[in-house]
Protein backbone atom coordinates (compact mmCIF):
# COMPACT_ATOMS: atom_id res chain seq x y z
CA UNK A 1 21.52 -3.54 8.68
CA UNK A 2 18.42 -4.89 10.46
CA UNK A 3 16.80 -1.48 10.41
CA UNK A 4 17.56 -1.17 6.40
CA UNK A 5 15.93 -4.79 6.00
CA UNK A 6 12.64 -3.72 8.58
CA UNK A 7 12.39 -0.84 5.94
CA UNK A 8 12.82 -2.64 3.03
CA UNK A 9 9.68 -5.47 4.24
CA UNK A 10 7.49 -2.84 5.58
CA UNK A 11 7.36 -1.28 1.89
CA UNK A 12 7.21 -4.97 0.15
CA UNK A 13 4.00 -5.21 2.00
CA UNK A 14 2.62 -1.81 1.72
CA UNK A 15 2.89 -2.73 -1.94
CA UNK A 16 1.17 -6.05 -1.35
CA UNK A 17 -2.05 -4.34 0.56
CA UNK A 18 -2.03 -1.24 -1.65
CA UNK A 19 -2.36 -3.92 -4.90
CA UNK A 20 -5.15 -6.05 -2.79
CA UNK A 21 -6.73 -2.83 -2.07
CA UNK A 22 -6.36 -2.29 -6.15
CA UNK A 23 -8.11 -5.67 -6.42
CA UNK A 24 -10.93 -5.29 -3.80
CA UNK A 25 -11.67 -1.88 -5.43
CA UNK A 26 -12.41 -2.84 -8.28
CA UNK A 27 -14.90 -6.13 -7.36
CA UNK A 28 -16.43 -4.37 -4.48
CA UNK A 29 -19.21 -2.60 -6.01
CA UNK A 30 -20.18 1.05 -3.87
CA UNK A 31 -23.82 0.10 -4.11
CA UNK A 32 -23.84 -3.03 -2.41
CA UNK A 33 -22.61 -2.35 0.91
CA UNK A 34 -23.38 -0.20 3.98
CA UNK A 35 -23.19 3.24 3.80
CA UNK A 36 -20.01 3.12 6.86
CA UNK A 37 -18.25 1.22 4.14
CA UNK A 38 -18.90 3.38 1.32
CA UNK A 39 -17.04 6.00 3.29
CA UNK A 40 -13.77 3.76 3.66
CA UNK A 41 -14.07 2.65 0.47
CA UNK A 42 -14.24 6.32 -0.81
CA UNK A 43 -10.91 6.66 0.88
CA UNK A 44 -9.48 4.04 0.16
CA UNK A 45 -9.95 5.35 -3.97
CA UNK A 46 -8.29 8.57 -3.09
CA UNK A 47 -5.33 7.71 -1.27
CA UNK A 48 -4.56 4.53 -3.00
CA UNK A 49 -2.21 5.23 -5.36
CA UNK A 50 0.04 7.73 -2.82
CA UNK A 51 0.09 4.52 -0.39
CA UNK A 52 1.76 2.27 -3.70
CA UNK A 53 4.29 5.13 -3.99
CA UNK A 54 5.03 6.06 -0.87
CA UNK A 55 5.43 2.23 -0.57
CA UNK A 56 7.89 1.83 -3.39
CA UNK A 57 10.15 4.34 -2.27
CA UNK A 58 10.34 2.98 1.06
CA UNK A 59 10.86 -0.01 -0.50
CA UNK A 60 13.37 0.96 -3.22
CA UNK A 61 15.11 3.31 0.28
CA UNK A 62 15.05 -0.08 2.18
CA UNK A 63 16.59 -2.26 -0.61
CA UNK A 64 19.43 0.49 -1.84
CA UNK A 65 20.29 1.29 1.58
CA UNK A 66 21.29 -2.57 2.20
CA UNK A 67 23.60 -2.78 -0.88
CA UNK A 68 25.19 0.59 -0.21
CA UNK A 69 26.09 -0.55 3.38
C-alpha cells in the first residue's frame, strides 16, 4: 500500500515540474541567457512532453493500483 501511494506522489509531482517546466518555457526567452542554458533549455523542449506522460501513467498506475488493492 505504501509503495502504491510513493508511486502515485512521485507522478503527481512529475506532473507538477513537467507543467512548471511548460510555464518557464514559454517566458524564458533562448536569447537572453547563457549559451550552457540554452543547451538545457533545448532539452528540456524535447523531452517535455514524454516526462508529462510518462508522469501520468505513473500517476494513473499509482492511483489504480491503490483502489484495486
Amino acid at each position: 500500500m505504501e509503495f502504491a501511494e510513493s508511486v502515485a506522489w512521485f507522478g503527481a509531482l512529475g506532473l507538477v515540474l513537467a507543467g512548471l517546466n511548460v510555464i518557464a518555457l514559454k517566458v524564458v526567452q533562448p536569447d537572453d541567457v547563457p549559451g550552457y542554458v540554452r543547451v538545457r533549455i533545448r532539452w528540456w523542449m524535447a523531452h517535455n512532453p514524454a516526462l508529462m506522460v510518462g508522469s501520468a501513467v505513473l500517476g494513473a498506475a499509482g492511483l489504480a493500483w491503490l483502489i484495486l488493492i
